[in-house]
Protein backbone atom coordinates (compact mmCIF):
# COMPACT_ATOMS: atom_id res chain seq x y z
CA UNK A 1 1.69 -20.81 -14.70
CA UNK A 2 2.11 -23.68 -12.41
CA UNK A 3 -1.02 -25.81 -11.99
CA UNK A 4 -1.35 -27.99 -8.61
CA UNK A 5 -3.39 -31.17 -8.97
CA UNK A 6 -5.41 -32.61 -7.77
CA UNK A 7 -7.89 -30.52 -5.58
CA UNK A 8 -10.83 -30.86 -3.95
CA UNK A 9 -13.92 -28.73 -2.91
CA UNK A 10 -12.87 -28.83 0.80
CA UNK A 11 -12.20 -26.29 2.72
CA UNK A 12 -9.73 -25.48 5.14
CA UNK A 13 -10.73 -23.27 7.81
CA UNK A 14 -7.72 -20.86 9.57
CA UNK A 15 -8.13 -20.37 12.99
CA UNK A 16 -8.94 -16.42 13.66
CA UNK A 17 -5.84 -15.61 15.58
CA UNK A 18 -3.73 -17.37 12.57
CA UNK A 19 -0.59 -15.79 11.55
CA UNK A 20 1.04 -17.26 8.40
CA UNK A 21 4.89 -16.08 8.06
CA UNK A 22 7.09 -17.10 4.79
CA UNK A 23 9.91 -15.40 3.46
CA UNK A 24 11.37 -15.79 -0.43
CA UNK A 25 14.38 -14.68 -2.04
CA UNK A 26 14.00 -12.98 -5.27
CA UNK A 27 13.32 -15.53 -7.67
CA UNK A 28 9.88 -16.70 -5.38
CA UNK A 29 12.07 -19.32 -3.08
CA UNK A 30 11.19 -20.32 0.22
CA UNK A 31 14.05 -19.51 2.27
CA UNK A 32 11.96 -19.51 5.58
CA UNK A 33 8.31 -20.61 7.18
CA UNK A 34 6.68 -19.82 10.02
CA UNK A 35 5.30 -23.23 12.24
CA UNK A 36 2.00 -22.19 11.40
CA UNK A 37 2.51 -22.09 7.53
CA UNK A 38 3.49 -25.63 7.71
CA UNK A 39 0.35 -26.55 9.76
CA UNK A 40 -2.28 -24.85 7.07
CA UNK A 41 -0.37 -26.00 4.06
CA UNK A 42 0.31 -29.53 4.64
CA UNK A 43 3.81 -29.54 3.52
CA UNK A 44 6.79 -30.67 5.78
CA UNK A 45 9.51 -28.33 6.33
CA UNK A 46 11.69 -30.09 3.85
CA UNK A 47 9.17 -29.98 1.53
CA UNK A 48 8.98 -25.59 1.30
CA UNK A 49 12.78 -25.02 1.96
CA UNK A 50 14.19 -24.50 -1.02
CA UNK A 51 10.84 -24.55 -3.65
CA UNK A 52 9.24 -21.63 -5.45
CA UNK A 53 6.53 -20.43 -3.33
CA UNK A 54 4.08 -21.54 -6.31
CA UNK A 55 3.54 -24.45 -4.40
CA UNK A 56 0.98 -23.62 -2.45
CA UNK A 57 -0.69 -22.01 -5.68
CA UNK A 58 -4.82 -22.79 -6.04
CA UNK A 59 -5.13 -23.07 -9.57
CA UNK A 60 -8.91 -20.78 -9.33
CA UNK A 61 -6.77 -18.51 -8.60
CA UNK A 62 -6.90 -15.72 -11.58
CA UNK A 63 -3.62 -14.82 -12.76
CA UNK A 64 -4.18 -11.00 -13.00
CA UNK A 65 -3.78 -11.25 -8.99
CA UNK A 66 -0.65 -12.43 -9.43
CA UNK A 67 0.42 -10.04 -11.91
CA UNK A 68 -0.76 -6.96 -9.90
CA UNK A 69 0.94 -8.34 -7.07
CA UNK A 70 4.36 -8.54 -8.92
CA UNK A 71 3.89 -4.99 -10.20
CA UNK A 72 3.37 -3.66 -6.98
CA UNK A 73 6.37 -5.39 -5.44
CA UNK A 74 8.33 -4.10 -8.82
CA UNK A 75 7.82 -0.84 -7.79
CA UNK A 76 9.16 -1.30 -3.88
CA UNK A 77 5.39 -0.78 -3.01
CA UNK A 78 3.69 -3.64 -0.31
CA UNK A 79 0.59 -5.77 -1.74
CA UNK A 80 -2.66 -6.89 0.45
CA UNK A 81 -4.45 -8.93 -1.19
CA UNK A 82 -7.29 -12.25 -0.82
CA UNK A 83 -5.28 -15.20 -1.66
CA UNK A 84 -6.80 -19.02 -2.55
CA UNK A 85 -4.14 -21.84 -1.70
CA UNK A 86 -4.03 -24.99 -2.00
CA UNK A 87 -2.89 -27.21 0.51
CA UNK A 88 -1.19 -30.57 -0.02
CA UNK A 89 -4.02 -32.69 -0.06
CA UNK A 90 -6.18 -31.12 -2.21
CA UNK A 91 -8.14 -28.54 0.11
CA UNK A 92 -8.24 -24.74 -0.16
CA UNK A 93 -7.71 -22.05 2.52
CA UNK A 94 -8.33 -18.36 2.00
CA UNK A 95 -5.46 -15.98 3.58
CA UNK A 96 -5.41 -11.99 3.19
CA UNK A 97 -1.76 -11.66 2.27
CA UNK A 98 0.43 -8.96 3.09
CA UNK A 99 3.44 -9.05 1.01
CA UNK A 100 6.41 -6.22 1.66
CA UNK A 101 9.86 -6.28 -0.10
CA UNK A 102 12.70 -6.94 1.90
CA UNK A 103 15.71 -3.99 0.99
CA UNK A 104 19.59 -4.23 2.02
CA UNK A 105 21.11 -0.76 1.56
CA UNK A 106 18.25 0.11 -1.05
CA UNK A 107 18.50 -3.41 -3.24
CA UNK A 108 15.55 -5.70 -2.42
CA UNK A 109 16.94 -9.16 -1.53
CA UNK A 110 13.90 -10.71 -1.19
CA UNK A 111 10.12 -10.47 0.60
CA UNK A 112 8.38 -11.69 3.28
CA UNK A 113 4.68 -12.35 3.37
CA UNK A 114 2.62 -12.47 6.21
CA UNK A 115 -1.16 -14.25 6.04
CA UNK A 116 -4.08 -13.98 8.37
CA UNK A 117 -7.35 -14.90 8.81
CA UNK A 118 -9.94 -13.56 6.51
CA UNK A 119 -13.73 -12.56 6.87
CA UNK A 120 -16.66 -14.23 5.49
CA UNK A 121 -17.52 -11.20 3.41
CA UNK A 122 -14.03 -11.18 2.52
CA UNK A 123 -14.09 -14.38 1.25
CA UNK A 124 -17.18 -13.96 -0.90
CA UNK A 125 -16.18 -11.08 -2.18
CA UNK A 126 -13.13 -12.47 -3.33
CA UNK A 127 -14.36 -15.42 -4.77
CA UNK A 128 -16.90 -13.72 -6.78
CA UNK A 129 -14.21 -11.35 -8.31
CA UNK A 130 -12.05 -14.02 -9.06
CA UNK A 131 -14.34 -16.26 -11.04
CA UNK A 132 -15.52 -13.43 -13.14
CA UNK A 133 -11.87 -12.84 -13.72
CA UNK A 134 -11.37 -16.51 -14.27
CA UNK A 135 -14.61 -16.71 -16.95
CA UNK A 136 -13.29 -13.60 -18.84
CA UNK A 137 -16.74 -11.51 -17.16
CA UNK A 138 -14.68 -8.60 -15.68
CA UNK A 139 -14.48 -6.10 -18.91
CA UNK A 140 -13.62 -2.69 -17.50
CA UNK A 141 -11.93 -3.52 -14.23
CA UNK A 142 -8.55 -4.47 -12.96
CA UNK A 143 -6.66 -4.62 -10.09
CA UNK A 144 -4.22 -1.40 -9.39
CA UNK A 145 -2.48 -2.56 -6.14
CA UNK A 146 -4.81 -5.18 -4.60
CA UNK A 147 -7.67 -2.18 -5.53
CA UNK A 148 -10.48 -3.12 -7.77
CA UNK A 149 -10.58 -0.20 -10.01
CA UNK A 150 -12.47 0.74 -13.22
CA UNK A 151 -10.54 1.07 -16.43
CA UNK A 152 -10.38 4.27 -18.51
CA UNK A 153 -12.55 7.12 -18.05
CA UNK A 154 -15.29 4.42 -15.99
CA UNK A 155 -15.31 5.96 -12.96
CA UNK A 156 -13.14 9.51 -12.95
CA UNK A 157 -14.16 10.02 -9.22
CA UNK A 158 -12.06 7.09 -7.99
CA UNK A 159 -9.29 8.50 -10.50
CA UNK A 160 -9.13 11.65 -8.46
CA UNK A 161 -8.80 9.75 -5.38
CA UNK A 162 -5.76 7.90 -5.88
CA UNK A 163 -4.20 11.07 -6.53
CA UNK A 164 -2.32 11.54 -3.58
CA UNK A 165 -4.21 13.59 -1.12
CA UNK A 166 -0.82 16.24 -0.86
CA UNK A 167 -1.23 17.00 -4.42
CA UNK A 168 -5.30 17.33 -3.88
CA UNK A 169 -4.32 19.80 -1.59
CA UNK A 170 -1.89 22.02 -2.84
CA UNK A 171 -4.15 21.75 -6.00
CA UNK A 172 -6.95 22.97 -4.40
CA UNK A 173 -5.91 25.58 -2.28
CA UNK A 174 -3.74 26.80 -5.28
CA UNK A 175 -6.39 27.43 -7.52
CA UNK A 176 -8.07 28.63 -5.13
CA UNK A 177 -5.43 31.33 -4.36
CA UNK A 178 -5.55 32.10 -8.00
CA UNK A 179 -8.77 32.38 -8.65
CA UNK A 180 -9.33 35.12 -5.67
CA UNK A 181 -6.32 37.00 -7.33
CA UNK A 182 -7.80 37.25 -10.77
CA UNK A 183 -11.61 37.73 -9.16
CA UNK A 184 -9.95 40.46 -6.95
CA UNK A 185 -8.22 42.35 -10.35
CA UNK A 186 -11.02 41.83 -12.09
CA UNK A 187 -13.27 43.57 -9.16
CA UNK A 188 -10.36 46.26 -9.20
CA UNK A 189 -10.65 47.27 -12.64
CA UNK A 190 -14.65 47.42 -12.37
CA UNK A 191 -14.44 49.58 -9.41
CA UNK A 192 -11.75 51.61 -11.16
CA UNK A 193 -14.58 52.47 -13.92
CA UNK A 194 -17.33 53.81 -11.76
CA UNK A 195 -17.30 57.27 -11.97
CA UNK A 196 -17.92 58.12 -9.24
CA UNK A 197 -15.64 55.61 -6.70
CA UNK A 198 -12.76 57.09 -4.56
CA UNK A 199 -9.49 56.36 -6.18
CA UNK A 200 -8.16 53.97 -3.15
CA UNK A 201 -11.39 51.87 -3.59
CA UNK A 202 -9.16 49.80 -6.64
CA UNK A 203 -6.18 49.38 -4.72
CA UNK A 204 -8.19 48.09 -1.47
CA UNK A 205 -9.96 45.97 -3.56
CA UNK A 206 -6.96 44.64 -4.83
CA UNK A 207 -4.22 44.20 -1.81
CA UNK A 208 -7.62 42.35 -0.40
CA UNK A 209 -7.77 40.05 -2.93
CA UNK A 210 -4.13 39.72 -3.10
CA UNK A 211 -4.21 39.22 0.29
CA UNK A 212 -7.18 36.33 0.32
CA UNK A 213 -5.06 34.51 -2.36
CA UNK A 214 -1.62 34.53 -1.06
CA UNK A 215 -3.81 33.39 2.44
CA UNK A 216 -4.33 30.25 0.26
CA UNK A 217 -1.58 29.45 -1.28
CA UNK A 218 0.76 30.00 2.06
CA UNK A 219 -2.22 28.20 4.04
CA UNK A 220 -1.44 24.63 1.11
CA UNK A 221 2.41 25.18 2.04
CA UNK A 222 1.88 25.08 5.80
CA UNK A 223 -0.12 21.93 5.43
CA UNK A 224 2.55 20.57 2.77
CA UNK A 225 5.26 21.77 5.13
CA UNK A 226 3.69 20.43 8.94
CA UNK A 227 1.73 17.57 7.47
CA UNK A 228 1.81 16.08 4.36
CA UNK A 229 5.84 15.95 3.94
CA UNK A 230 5.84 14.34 7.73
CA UNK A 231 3.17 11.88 6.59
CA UNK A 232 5.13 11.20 3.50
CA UNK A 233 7.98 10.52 5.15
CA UNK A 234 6.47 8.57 7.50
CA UNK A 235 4.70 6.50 4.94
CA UNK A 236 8.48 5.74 3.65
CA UNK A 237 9.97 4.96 7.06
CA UNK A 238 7.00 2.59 7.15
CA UNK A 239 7.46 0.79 4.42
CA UNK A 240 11.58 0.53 4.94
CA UNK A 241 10.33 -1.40 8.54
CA UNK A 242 7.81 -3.67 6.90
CA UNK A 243 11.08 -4.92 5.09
CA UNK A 244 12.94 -6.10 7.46
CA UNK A 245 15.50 -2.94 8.21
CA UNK A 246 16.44 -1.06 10.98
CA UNK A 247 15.35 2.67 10.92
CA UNK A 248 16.32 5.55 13.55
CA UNK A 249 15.23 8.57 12.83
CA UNK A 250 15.83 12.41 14.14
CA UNK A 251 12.46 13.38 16.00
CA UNK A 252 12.25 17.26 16.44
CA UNK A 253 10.18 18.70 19.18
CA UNK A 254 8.19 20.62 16.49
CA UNK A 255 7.36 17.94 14.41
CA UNK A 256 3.71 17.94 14.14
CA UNK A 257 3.44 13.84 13.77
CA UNK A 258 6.39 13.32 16.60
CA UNK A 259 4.29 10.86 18.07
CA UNK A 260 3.56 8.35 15.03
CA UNK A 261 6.88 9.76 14.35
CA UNK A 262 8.25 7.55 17.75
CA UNK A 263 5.87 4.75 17.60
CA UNK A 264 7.77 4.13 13.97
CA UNK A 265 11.11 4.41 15.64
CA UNK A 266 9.90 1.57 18.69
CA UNK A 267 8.53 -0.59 15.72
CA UNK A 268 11.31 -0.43 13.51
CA UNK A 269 13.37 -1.36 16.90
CA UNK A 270 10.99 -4.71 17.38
CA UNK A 271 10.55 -5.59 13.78
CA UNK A 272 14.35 -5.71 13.23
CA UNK A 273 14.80 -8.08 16.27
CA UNK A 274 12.30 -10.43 15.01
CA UNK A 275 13.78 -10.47 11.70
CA UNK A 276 17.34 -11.19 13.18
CA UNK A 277 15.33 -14.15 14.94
CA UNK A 278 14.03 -15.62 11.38
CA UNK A 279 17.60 -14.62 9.78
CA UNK A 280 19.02 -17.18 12.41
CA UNK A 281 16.33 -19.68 11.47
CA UNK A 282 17.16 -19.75 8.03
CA UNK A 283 20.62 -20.09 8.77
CA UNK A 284 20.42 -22.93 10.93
CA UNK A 285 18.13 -25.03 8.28
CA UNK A 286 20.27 -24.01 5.56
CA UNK A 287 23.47 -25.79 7.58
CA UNK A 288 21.04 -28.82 9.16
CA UNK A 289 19.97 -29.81 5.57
């Protein structure tokens, strides 16, 4: 790992409105910054173009961050994390990165990272984490996508909840559905052995309980059907925008999330021209130098 000397125990302070653009080809590259990058980092223009983005690495900052990171972008997944640089001088800043892969007709060409201004808490948070990370103190957790989590059979509730919340659902009202279907048969067959019950009693007791469970399972496939396949793809058309591409899709009048559904659509319209703006950037530096 790349180790940038010397630093100092100064730091630099972002403005809150800062907005810290770079963009890398595969390989880590600078291929494009943002005015503002340039301002915070201390480098000249001609000094990023062209480097691995390593440059502006703080070397307190633990490795395992890095890794995570690069496993979530592996997976054509965007990372948010608390990154430490270091600027050219010596001095630190603290950024919350967003980092998003950039696709071309499904092949990621490269990825474009976007930096703003973090919180106090943020910040302390952060640096706490890191040194323990740093001073081999952090037994038992790890980062899963810019998430502290606990390792192993730790903390089981937090397991559960990164299971998807679709699959929660269908889980849930699945067994539920089953479990009213074998209470209801079960009820049947008692009722069936009283002596002295009327011989419909079973069969009401069972088209009810029939009835309850097919109620929840058909009640988990409307909600997969108007909600959670929307959301999903949604969540997809979201994260083809954050990278850089132009996405129009059908909205149908029925569509329970038509609205986020268009808001996506006007995004993906206004992201794509900005990118065409920093495309034309990186053109013109590439033929100027």
């Amino acid at each position: 790992m790349r180790i940038n000397l010397p630093i100092i125990a100064k730091e630099y302070l972002l403005q809150p409105n800062a907005a810290l653009v770079s963009r890398t080809d595969t390989k880590g590259r600078i291929t494009y910054v943002n005015p503002s990058f340039i301002e915070v980092s201390g480098f000249t223009a001609e000094e990023l173009i062209g480097k691995a983005h390593n440059i502006v690495r703080h070397p307190e900052m633990p490795a395992e961050a890095f890794a995570d990171m690069w496993e979530t972008l592996g997976l054509g997944l965007p990372w948010t994390g608390m990154v430490k640089n270091r600027r050219k001088n010596g001095e630190f800043y603290w950024v919350q990165a967003n980092v998003t892969p950039i696709r071309n007709d499904g092949t990621t060409v490269g990825y474009m990272s976007v930096r703003s201004t973090p919180s106090r808490a943020q910040v302390a948070a952060a640096e706490s984490l890191y040194q323990s990370m740093r001073e081999g103190k952090s037994a038992g957790l790890r980062l899963h996508r810019s998430e502290l989590v606990r390792s192993g059979w730790r903390e089981p509730v937090a397991w559960l909840r990164r299971i998807p919340v679709r699959r929660r659902s269908l889980a849930a009202t699945s067994m539920a559905g089953a479990l009213s279907l074998v209470l209801g048969l079960m009820g049947a067959w008692e009722v069936a052995s009283l002596p002295a019950a009327p011989s419909w009693l079973p069969w009401a007791v069972a088209l009810f309980s029939t009835t309850v469970g097919l109620s929840f399972i058909g009640m988990g496939l409307f909600f997969d059907l108007t909600v959670f396949r929307p959301l999903d793809k949604a969540k997809d058309v979201a994260r083809i925008i954050a990278g850089g591409q132009l996405v129009k899709f059908e909205i149908r009048p029925q569509d329970e999330m038509r609205e986020l559904l268009q808001a996506l659509n006007q995004m993906s319209a206004n992201l794509f021209a900005l990118v065409g703006d920093i495309d034309a950037s990186v053109v013109g530096v590439m033929a100027g130098s």
